[in-house]
C-alpha atoms as a PDB file:
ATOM      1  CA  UNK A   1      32.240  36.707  -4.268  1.00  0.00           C
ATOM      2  CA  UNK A   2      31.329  38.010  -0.754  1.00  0.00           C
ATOM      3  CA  UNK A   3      28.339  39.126  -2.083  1.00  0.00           C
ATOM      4  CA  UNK A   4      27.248  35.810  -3.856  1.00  0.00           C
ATOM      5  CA  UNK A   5      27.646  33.706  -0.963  1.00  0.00           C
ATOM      6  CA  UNK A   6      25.299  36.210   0.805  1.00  0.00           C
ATOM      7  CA  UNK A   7      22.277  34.993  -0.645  1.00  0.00           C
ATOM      8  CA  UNK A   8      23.770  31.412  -1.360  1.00  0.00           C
ATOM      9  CA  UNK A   9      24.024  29.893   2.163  1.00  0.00           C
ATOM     10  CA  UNK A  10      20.466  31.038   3.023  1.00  0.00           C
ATOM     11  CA  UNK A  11      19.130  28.969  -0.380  1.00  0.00           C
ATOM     12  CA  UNK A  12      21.267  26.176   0.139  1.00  0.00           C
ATOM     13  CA  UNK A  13      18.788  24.170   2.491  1.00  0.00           C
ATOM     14  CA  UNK A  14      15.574  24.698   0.370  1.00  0.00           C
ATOM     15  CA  UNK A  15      16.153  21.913  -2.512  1.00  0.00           C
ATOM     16  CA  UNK A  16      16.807  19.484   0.725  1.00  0.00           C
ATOM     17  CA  UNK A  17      13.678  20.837   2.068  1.00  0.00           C
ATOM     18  CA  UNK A  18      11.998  20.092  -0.886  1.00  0.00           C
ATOM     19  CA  UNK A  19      13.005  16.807  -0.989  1.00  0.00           C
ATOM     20  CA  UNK A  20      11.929  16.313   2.836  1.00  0.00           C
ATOM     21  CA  UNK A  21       9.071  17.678   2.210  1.00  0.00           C
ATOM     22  CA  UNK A  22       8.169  15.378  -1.250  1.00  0.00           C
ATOM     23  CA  UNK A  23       9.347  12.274   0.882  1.00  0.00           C
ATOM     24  CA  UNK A  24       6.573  13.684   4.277  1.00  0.00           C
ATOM     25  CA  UNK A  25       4.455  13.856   2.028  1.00  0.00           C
ATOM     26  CA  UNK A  26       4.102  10.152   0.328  1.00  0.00           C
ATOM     27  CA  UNK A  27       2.062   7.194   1.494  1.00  0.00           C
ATOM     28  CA  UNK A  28       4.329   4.145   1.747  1.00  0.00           C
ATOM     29  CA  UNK A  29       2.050   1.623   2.061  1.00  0.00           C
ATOM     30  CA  UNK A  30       1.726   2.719  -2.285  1.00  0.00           C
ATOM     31  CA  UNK A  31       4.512   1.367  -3.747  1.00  0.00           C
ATOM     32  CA  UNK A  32       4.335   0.706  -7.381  1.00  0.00           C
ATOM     33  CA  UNK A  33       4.921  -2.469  -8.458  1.00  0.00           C
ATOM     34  CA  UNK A  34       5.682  -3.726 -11.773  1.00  0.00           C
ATOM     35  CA  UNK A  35       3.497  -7.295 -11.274  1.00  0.00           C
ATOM     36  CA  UNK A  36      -0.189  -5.771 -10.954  1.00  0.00           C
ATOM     37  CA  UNK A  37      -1.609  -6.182 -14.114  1.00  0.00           C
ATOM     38  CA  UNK A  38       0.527  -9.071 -15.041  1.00  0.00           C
ATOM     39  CA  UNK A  39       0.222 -12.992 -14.857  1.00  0.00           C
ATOM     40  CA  UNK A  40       1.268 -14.187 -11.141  1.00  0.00           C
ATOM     41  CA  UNK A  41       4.432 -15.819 -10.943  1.00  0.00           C
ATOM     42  CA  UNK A  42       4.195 -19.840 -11.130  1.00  0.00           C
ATOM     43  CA  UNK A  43       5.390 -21.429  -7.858  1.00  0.00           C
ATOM     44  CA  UNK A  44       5.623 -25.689  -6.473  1.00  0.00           C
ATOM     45  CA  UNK A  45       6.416 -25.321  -2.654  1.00  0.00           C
ATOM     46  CA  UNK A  46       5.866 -27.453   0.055  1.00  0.00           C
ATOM     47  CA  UNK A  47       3.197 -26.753   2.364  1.00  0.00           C
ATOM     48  CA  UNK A  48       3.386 -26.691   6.244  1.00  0.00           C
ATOM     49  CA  UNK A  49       1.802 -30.449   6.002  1.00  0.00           C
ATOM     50  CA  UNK A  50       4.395 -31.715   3.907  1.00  0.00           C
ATOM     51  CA  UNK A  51       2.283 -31.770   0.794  1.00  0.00           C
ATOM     52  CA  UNK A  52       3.180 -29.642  -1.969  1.00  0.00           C
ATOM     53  CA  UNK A  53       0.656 -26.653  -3.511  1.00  0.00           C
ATOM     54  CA  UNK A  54       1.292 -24.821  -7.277  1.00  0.00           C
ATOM     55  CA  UNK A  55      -0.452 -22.101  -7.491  1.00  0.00           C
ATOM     56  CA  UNK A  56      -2.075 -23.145 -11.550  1.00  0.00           C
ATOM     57  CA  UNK A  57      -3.820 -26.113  -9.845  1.00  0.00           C
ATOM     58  CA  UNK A  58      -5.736 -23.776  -7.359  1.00  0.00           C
ATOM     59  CA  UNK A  59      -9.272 -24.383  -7.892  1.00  0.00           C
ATOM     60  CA  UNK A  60     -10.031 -20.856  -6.405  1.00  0.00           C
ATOM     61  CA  UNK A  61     -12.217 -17.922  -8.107  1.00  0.00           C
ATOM     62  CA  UNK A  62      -9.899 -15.574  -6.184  1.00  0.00           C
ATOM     63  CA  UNK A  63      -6.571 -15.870  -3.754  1.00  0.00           C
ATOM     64  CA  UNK A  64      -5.492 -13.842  -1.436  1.00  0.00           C
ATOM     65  CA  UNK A  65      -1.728 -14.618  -1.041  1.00  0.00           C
ATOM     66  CA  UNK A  66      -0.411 -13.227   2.422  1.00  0.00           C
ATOM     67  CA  UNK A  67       3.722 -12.960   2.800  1.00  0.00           C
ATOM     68  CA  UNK A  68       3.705 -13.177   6.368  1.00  0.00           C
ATOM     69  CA  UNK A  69       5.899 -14.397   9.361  1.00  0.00           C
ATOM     70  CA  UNK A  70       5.302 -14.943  12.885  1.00  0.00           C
ATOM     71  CA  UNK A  71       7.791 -12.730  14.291  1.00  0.00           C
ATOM     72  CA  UNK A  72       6.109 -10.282  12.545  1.00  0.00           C
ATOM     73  CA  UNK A  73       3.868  -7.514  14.358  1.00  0.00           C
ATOM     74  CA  UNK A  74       1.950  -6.161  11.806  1.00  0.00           C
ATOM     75  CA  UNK A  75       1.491  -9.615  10.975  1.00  0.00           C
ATOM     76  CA  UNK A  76      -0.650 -10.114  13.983  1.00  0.00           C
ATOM     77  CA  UNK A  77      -2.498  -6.676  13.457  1.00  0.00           C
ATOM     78  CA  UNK A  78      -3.701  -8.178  10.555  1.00  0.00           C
ATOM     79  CA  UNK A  79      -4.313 -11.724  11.183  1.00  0.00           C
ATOM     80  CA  UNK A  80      -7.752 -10.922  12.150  1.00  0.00           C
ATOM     81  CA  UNK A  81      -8.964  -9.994   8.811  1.00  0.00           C
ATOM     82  CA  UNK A  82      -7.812 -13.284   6.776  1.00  0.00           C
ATOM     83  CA  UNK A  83      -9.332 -15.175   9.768  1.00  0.00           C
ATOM     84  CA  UNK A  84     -12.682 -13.411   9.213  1.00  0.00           C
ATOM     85  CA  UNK A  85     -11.998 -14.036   5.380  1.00  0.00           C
ATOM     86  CA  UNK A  86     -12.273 -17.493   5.727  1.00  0.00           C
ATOM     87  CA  UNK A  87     -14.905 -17.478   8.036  1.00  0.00           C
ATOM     88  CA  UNK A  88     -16.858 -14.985   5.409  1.00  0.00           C
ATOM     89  CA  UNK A  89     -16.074 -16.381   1.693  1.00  0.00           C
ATOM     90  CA  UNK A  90     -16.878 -19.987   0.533  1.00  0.00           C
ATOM     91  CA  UNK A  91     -13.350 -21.603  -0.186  1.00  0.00           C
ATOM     92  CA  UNK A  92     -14.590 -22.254  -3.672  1.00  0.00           C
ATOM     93  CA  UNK A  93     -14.621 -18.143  -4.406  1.00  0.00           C
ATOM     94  CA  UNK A  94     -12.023 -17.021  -1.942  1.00  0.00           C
ATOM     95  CA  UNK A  95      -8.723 -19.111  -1.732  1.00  0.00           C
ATOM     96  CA  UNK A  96      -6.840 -17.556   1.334  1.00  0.00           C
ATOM     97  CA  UNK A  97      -2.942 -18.835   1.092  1.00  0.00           C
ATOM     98  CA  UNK A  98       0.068 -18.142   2.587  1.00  0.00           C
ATOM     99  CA  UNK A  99       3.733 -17.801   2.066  1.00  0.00           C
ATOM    100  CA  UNK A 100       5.801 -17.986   4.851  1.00  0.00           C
ATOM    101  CA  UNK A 101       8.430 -15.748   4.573  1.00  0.00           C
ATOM    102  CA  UNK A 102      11.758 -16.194   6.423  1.00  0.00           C
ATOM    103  CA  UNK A 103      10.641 -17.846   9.239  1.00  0.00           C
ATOM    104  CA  UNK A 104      10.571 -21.657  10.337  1.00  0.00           C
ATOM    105  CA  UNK A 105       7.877 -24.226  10.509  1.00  0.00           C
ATOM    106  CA  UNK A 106       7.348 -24.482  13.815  1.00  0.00           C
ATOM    107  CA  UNK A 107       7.422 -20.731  14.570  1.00  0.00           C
ATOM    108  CA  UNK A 108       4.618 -20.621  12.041  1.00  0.00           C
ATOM    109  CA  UNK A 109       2.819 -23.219  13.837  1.00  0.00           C
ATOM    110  CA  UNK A 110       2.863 -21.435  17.378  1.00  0.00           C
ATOM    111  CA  UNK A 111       1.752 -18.273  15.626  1.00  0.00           C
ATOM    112  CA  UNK A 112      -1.596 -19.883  13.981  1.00  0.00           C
ATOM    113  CA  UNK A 113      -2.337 -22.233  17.542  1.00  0.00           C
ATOM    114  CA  UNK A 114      -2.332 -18.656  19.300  1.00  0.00           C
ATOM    115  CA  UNK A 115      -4.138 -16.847  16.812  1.00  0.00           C
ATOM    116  CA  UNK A 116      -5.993 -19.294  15.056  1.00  0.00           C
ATOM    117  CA  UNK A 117      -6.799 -19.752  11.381  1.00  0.00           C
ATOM    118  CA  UNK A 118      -6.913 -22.840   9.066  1.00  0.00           C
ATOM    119  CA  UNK A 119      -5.505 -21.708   6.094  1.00  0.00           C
ATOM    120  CA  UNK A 120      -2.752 -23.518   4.198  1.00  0.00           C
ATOM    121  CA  UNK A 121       0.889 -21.619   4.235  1.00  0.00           C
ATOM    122  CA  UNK A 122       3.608 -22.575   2.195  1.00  0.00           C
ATOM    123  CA  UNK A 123       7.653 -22.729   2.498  1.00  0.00           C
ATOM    124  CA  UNK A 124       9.462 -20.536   0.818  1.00  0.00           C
ATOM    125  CA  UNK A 125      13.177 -21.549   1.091  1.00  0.00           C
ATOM    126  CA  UNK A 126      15.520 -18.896   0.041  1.00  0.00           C
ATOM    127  CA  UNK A 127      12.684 -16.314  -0.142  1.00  0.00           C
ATOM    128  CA  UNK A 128      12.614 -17.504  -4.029  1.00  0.00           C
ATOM    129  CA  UNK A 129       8.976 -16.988  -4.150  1.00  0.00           C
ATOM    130  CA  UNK A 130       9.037 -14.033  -2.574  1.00  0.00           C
ATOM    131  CA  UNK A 131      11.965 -12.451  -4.939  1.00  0.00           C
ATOM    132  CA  UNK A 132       9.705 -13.280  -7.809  1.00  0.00           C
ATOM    133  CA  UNK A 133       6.985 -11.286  -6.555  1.00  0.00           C
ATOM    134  CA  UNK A 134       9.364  -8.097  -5.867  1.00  0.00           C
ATOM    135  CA  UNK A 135       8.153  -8.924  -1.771  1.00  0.00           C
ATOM    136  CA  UNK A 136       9.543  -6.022  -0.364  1.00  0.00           C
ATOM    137  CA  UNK A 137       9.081  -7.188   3.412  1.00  0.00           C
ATOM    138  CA  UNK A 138       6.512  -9.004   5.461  1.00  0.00           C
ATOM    139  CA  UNK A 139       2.841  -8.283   5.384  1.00  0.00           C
ATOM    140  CA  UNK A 140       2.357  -8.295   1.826  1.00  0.00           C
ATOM    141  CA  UNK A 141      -0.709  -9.244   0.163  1.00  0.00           C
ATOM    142  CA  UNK A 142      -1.577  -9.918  -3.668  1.00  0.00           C
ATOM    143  CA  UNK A 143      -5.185 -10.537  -4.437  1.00  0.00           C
ATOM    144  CA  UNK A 144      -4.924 -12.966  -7.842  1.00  0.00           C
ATOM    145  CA  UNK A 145      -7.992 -12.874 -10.179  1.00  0.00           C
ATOM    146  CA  UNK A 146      -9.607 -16.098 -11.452  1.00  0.00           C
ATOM    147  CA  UNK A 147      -7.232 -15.940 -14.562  1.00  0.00           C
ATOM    148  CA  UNK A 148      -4.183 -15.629 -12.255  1.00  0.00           C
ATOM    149  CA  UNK A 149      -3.127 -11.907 -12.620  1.00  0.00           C
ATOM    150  CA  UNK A 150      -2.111 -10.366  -9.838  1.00  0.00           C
ATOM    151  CA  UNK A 151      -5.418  -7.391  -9.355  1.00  0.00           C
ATOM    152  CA  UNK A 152      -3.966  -5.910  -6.272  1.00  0.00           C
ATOM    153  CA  UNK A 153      -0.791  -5.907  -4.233  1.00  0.00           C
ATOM    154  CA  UNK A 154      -1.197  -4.191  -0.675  1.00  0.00           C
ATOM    155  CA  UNK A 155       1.945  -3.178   1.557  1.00  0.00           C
ATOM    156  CA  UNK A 156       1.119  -3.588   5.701  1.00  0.00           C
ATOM    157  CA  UNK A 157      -0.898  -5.031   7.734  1.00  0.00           C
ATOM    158  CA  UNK A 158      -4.194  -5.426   5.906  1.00  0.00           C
ATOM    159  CA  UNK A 159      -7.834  -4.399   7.065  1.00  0.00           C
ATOM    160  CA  UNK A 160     -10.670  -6.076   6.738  1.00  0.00           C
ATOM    161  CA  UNK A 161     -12.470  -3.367   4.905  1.00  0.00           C
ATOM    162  CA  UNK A 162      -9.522  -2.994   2.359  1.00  0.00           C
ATOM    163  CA  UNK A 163      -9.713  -7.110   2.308  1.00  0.00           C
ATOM    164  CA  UNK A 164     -13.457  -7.044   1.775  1.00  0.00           C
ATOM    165  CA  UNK A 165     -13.891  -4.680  -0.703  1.00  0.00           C
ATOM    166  CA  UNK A 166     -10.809  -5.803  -3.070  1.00  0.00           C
ATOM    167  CA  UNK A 167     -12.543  -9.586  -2.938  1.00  0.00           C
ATOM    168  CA  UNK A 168     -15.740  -8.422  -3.799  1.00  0.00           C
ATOM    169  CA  UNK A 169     -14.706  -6.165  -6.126  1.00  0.00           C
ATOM    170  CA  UNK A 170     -12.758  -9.501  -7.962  1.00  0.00           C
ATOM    171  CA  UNK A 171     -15.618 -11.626  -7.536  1.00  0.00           C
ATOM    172  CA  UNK A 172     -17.755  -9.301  -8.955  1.00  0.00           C
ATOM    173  CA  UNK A 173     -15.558  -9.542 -11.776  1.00  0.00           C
ATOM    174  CA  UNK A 174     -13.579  -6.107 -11.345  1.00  0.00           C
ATOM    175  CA  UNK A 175     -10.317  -5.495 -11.060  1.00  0.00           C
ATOM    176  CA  UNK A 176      -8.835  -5.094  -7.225  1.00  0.00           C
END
């Protein structure tokens, strides 16, 4: 026994190693998600104005649908990039929406008054919304094709050059 043990407490750490190393060694911004590929979850919320917004009626080639919250601070790293998005693509290609995700109204409000951006962003009581599209926290953003499918689903803060080249891809009528 004395003799097993020998070589067994030096081996010991390497499958934990292993696994430390696997885990170093991952991006997280790629998480898979089941949804790309698939039809984007139906939703009737209520927008910041009061009015309500389903995502079938969107007249929109493409949407970019931001999670996003104003407490947020990758939120604001990225808030520069769906600014210049609206500023770059005609509303009638590029649809730029967002979901606000457990925040309030008026927290919301401060946020886009600081930062600016005209975009409509929607409720989402109960994070119901954001369940349905497996959200896993706040920035998360789906780029949704003309025939609704979810193309693209990006985890972070979001650059313009990833934001620029997924649109364009989907306008050019390739995937994300």
């Amino acid at each position: 026994m004395k003799r097993f043990s020998r070589w067994l407490i030096p081996i010991l750490p390497i499958p934990a190693l292993a696994l430390l190393a696997f885990g170093l060694t991952r991006d997280v911004q790629v998480l898979p998600s089941a949804i790309v590929g698939e039809a984007a979850p139906e939703f009737h919320l209520e927008t910041m104005d009061g009015d309500s917004l389903r995502l079938a009626t969107l007249d929109a080639q493409v949407v970019v649908l931001n999670f996003w919250a104003s407490w947020c601070i990758p939120c604001r790293q990225e808030h520069p990039a769906l600014v210049r998005a609206t500023e770059v693509y005609d509303e009638s290609d590029v649809r730029v929406l967002g979901v606000l995700y457990q925040d309030t109204p008026e927290g919301a409000e401060r946020f886009m008054a600081r930062f600016g951006g005209e975009w409509e962003t929607v409720l989402d009581p109960g994070t119901r919304t954001a369940i349905d599209f497996g959200v896993y926290g706040v920035p998360e953003t789906f780029f949704i094709d003309g025939d609704r499918r979810i193309a693209y689903k990006h985890i972070g803060p979001l650059s313009w050059e990833i934001l620029q080249t997924k649109v364009d891809s989907l306008l050019a009528g390739g995937g994300a």
